[in-house]
C-alpha atoms as a PDB file:
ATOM      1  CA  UNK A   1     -24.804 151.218-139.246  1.00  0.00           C
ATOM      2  CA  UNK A   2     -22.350 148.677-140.804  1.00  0.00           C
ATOM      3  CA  UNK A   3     -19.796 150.620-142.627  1.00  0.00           C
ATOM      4  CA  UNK A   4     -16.740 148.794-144.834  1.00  0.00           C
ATOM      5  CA  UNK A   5     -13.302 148.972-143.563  1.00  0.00           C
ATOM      6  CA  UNK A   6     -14.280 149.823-140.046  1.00  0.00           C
ATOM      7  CA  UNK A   7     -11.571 148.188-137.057  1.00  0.00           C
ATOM      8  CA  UNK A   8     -13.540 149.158-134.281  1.00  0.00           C
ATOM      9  CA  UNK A   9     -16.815 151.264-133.650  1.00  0.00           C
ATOM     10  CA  UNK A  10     -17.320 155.073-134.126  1.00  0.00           C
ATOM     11  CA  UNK A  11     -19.744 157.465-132.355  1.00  0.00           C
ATOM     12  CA  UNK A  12     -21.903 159.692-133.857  1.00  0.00           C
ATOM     13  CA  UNK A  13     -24.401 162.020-132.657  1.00  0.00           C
ATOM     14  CA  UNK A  14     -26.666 163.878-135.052  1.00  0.00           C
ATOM     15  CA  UNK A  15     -26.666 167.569-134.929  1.00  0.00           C
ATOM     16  CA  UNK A  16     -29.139 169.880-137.177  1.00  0.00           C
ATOM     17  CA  UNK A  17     -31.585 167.731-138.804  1.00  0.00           C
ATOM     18  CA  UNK A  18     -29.073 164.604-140.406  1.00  0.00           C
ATOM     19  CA  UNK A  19     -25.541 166.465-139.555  1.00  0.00           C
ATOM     20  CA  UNK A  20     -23.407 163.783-138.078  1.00  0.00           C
ATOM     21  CA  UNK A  21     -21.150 165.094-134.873  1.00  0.00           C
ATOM     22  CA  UNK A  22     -18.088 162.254-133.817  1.00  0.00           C
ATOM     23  CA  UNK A  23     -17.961 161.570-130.710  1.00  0.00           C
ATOM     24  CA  UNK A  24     -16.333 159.927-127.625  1.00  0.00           C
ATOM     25  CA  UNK A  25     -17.855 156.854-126.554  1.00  0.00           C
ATOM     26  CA  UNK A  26     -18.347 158.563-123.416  1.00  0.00           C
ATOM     27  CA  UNK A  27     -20.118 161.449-124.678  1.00  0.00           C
ATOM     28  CA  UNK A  28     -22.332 158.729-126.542  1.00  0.00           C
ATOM     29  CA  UNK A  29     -23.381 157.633-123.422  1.00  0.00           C
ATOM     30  CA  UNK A  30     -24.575 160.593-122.422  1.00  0.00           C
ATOM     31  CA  UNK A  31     -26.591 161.175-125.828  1.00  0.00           C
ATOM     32  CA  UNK A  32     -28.119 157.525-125.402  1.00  0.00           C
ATOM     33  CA  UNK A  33     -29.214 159.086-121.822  1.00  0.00           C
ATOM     34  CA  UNK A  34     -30.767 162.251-122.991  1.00  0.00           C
ATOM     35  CA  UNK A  35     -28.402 164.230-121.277  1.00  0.00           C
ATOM     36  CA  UNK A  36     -27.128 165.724-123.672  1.00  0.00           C
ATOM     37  CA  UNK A  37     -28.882 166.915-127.042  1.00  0.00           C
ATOM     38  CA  UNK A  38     -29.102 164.240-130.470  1.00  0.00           C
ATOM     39  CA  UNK A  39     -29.591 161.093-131.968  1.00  0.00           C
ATOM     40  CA  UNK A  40     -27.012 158.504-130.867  1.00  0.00           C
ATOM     41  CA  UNK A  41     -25.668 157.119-133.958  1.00  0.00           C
ATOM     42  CA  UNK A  42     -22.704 154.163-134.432  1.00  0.00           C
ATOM     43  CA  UNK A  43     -20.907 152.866-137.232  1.00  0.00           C
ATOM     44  CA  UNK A  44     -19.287 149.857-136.882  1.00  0.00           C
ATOM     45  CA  UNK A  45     -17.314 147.080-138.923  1.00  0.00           C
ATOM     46  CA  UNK A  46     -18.705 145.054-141.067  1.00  0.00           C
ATOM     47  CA  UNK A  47     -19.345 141.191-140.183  1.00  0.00           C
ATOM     48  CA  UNK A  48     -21.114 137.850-141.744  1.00  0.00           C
ATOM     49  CA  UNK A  49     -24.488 138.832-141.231  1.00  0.00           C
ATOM     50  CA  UNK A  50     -23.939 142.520-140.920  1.00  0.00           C
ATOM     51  CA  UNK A  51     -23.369 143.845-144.328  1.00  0.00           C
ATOM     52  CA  UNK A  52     -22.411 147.591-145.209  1.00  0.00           C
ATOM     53  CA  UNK A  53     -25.413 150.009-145.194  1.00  0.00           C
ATOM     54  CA  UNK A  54     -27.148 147.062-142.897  1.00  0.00           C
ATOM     55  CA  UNK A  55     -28.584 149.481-140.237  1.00  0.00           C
ATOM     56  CA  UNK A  56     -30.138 148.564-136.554  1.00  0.00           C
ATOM     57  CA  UNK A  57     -32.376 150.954-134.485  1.00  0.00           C
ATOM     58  CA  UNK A  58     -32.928 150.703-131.013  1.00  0.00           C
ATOM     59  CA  UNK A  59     -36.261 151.898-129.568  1.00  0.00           C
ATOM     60  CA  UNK A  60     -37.257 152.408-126.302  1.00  0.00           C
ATOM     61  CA  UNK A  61     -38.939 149.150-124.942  1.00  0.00           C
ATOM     62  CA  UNK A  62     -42.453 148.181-125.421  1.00  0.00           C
ATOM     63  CA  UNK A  63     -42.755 148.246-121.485  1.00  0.00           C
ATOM     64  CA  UNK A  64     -41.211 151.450-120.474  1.00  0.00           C
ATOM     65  CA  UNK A  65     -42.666 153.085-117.886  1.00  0.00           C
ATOM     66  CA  UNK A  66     -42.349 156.945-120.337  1.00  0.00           C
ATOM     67  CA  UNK A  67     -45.832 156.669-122.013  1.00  0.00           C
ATOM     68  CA  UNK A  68     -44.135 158.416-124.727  1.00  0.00           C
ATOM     69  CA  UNK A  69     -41.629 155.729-125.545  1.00  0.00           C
ATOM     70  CA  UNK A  70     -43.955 153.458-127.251  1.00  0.00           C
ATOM     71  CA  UNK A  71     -45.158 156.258-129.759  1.00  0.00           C
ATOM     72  CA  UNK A  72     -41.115 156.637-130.941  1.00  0.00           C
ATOM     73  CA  UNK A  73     -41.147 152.754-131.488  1.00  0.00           C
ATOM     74  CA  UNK A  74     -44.433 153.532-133.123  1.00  0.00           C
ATOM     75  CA  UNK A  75     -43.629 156.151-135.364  1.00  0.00           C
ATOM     76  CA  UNK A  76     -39.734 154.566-136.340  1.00  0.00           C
ATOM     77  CA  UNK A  77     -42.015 151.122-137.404  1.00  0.00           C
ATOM     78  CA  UNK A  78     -42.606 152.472-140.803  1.00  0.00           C
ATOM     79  CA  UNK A  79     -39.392 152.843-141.821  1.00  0.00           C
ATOM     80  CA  UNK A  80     -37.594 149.750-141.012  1.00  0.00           C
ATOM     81  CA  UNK A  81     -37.627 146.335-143.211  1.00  0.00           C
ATOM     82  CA  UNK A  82     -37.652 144.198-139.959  1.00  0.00           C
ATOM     83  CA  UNK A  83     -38.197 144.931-136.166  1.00  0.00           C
ATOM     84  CA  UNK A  84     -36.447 142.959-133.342  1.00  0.00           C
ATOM     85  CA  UNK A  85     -38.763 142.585-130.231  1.00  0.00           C
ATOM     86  CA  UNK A  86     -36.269 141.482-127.737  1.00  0.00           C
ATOM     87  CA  UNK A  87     -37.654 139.263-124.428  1.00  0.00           C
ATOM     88  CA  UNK A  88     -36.376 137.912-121.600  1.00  0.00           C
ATOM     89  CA  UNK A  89     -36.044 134.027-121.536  1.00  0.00           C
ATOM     90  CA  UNK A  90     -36.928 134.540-117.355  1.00  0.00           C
ATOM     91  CA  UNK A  91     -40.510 136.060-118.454  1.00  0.00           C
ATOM     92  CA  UNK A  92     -41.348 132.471-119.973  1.00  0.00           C
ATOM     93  CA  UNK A  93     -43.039 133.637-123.038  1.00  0.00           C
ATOM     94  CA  UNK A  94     -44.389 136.776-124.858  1.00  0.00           C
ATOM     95  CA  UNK A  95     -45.255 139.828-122.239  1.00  0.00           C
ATOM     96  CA  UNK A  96     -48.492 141.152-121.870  1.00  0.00           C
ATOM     97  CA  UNK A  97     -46.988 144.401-123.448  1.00  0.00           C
ATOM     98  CA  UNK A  98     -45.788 142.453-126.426  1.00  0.00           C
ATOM     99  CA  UNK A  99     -49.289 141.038-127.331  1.00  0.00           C
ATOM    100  CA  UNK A 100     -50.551 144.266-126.856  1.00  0.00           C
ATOM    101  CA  UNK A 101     -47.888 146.020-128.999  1.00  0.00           C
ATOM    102  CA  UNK A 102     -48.156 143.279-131.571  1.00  0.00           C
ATOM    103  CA  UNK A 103     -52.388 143.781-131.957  1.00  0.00           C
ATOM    104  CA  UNK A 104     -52.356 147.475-131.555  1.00  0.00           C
ATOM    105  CA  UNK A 105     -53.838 149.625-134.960  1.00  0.00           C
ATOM    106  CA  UNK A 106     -50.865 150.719-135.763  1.00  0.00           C
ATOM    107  CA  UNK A 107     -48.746 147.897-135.558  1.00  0.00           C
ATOM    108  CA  UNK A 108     -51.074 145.249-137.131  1.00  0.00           C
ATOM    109  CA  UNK A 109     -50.131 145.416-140.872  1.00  0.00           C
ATOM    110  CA  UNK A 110     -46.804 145.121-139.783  1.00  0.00           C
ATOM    111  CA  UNK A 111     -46.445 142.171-138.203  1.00  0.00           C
ATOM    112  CA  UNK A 112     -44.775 139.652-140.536  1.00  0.00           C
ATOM    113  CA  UNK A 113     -42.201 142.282-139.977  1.00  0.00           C
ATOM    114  CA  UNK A 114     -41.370 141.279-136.723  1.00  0.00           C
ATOM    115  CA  UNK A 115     -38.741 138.610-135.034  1.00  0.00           C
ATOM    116  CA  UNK A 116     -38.481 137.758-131.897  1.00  0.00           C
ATOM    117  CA  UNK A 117     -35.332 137.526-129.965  1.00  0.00           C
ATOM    118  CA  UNK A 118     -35.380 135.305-126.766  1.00  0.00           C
ATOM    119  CA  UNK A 119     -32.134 137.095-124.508  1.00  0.00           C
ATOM    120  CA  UNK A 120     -30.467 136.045-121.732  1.00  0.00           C
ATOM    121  CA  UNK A 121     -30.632 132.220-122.814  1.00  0.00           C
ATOM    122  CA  UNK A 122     -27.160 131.774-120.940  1.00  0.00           C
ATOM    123  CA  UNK A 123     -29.327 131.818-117.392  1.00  0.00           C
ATOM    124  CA  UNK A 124     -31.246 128.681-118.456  1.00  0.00           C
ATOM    125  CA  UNK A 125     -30.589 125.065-119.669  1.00  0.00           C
ATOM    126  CA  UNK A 126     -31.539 124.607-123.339  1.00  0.00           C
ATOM    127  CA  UNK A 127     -34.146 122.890-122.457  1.00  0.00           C
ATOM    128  CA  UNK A 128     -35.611 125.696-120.466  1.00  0.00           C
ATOM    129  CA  UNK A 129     -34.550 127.801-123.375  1.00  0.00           C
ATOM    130  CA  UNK A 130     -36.497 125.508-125.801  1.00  0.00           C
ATOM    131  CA  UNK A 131     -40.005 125.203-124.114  1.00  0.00           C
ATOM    132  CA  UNK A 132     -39.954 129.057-123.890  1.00  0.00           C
ATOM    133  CA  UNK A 133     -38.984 129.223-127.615  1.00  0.00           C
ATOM    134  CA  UNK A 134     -41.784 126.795-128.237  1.00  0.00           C
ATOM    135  CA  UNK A 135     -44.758 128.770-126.460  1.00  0.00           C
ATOM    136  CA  UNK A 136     -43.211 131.408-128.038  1.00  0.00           C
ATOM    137  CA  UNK A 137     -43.655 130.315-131.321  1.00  0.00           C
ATOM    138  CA  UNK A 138     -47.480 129.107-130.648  1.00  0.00           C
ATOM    139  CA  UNK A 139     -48.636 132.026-129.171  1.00  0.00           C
ATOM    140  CA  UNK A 140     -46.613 134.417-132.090  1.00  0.00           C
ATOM    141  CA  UNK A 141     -48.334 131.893-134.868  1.00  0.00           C
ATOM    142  CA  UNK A 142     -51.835 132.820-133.044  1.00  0.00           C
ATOM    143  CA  UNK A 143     -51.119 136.098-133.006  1.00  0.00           C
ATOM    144  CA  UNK A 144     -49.640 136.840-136.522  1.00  0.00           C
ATOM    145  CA  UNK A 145     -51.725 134.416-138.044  1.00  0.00           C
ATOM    146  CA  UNK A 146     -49.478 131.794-139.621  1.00  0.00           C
ATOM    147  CA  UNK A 147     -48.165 128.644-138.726  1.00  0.00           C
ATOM    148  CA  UNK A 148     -46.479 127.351-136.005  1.00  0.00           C
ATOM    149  CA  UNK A 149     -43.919 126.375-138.696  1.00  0.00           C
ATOM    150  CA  UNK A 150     -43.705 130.166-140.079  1.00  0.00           C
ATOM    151  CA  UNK A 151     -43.322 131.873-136.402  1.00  0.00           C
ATOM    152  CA  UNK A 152     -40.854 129.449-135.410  1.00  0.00           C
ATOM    153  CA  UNK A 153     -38.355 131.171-138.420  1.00  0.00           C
ATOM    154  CA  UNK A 154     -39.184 134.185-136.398  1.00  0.00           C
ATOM    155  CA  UNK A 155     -38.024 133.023-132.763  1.00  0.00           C
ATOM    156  CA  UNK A 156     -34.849 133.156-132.042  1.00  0.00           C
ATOM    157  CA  UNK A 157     -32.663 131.924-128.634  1.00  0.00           C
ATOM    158  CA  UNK A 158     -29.753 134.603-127.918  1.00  0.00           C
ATOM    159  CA  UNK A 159     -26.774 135.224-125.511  1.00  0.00           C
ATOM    160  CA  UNK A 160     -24.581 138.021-124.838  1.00  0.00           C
ATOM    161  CA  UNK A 161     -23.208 135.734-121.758  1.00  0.00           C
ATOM    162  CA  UNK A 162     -20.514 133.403-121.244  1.00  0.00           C
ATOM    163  CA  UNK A 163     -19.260 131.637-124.347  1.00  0.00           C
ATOM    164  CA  UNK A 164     -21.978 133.007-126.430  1.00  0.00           C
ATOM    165  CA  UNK A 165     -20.506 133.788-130.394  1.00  0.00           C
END
């Protein structure tokens, strides 16, 4: 969660039912593993883009190999304006377990909810980057049912890498 005045992150972990718990980083860690009991929570400052109250939620992934994973992404999809399906740039387009995600009963009203979030672009040229983004885009439009036009908004290229901002 964004939260005004921040310098640097916080940790959280959430005790009985919404009871917040500050934490070390370290200890975080070992929330975020399951190791030790509660929801891993962090505030942290403010940015362009990032507004106070602006919260992100990260799920397990759509291709974990914990069958129970995908029915916590499942059941958190209600409750969120927008979802963030992140993929690898090295897969070369949308995964089988996206597409499956993406036309599952549960998931199918919600799909104009969705953006997609191309990672590790700093392993590829740009041009590499941009065919993916492209087939990307298609097969989303097919998909979602909109235009090539309208899925491209929802595909983006990002780096955590070298020189990325």
């Amino acid at each position: 969660m964004a939260v005004e005045g921040l310098e640097s992150p916080r940790f959280f972990r959430t005790t009985d039912g919404d009871s917040l718990e500050e934490i070390t980083r370290s200890e975080f860690e070992d929330v975020a593993r399951g190791v030790v009991p509660g929801r891993p929570v962090v505030h942290l400052p403010t940015f362009e883009g990032f507004p106070a109250g602006f919260v992100l939620v990260d799920t397990p992934g759509l291709a974990s190999l914990t069958a129970s994973h995908r029915e916590v992404t499942l059941g958190e999809l209600p409750f969120f304006d927008a979802a963030v399906i992140c993929i690898d740039v090295q897969r070369g387009g949308l995964t089988s377990s996206v597409v499956e995600f993406l036309q599952s009963p549960g998931v199918r009203h919600l799909k104009h909810r969705f953006l997609l979030a191309l990672t590790h672009a700093d392993t590829r040229t740009t041009s590499e980057c941009e065919e993916v983004r492209v087939a990307m885009t298609r097969a989303l439009a097919g998909l979602v049912g909109c235009t090539d036009s309208e899925a491209s908004e929802r595909v983006m290229v990002v780096s955590a890498g070298p020189g990325a901002k």
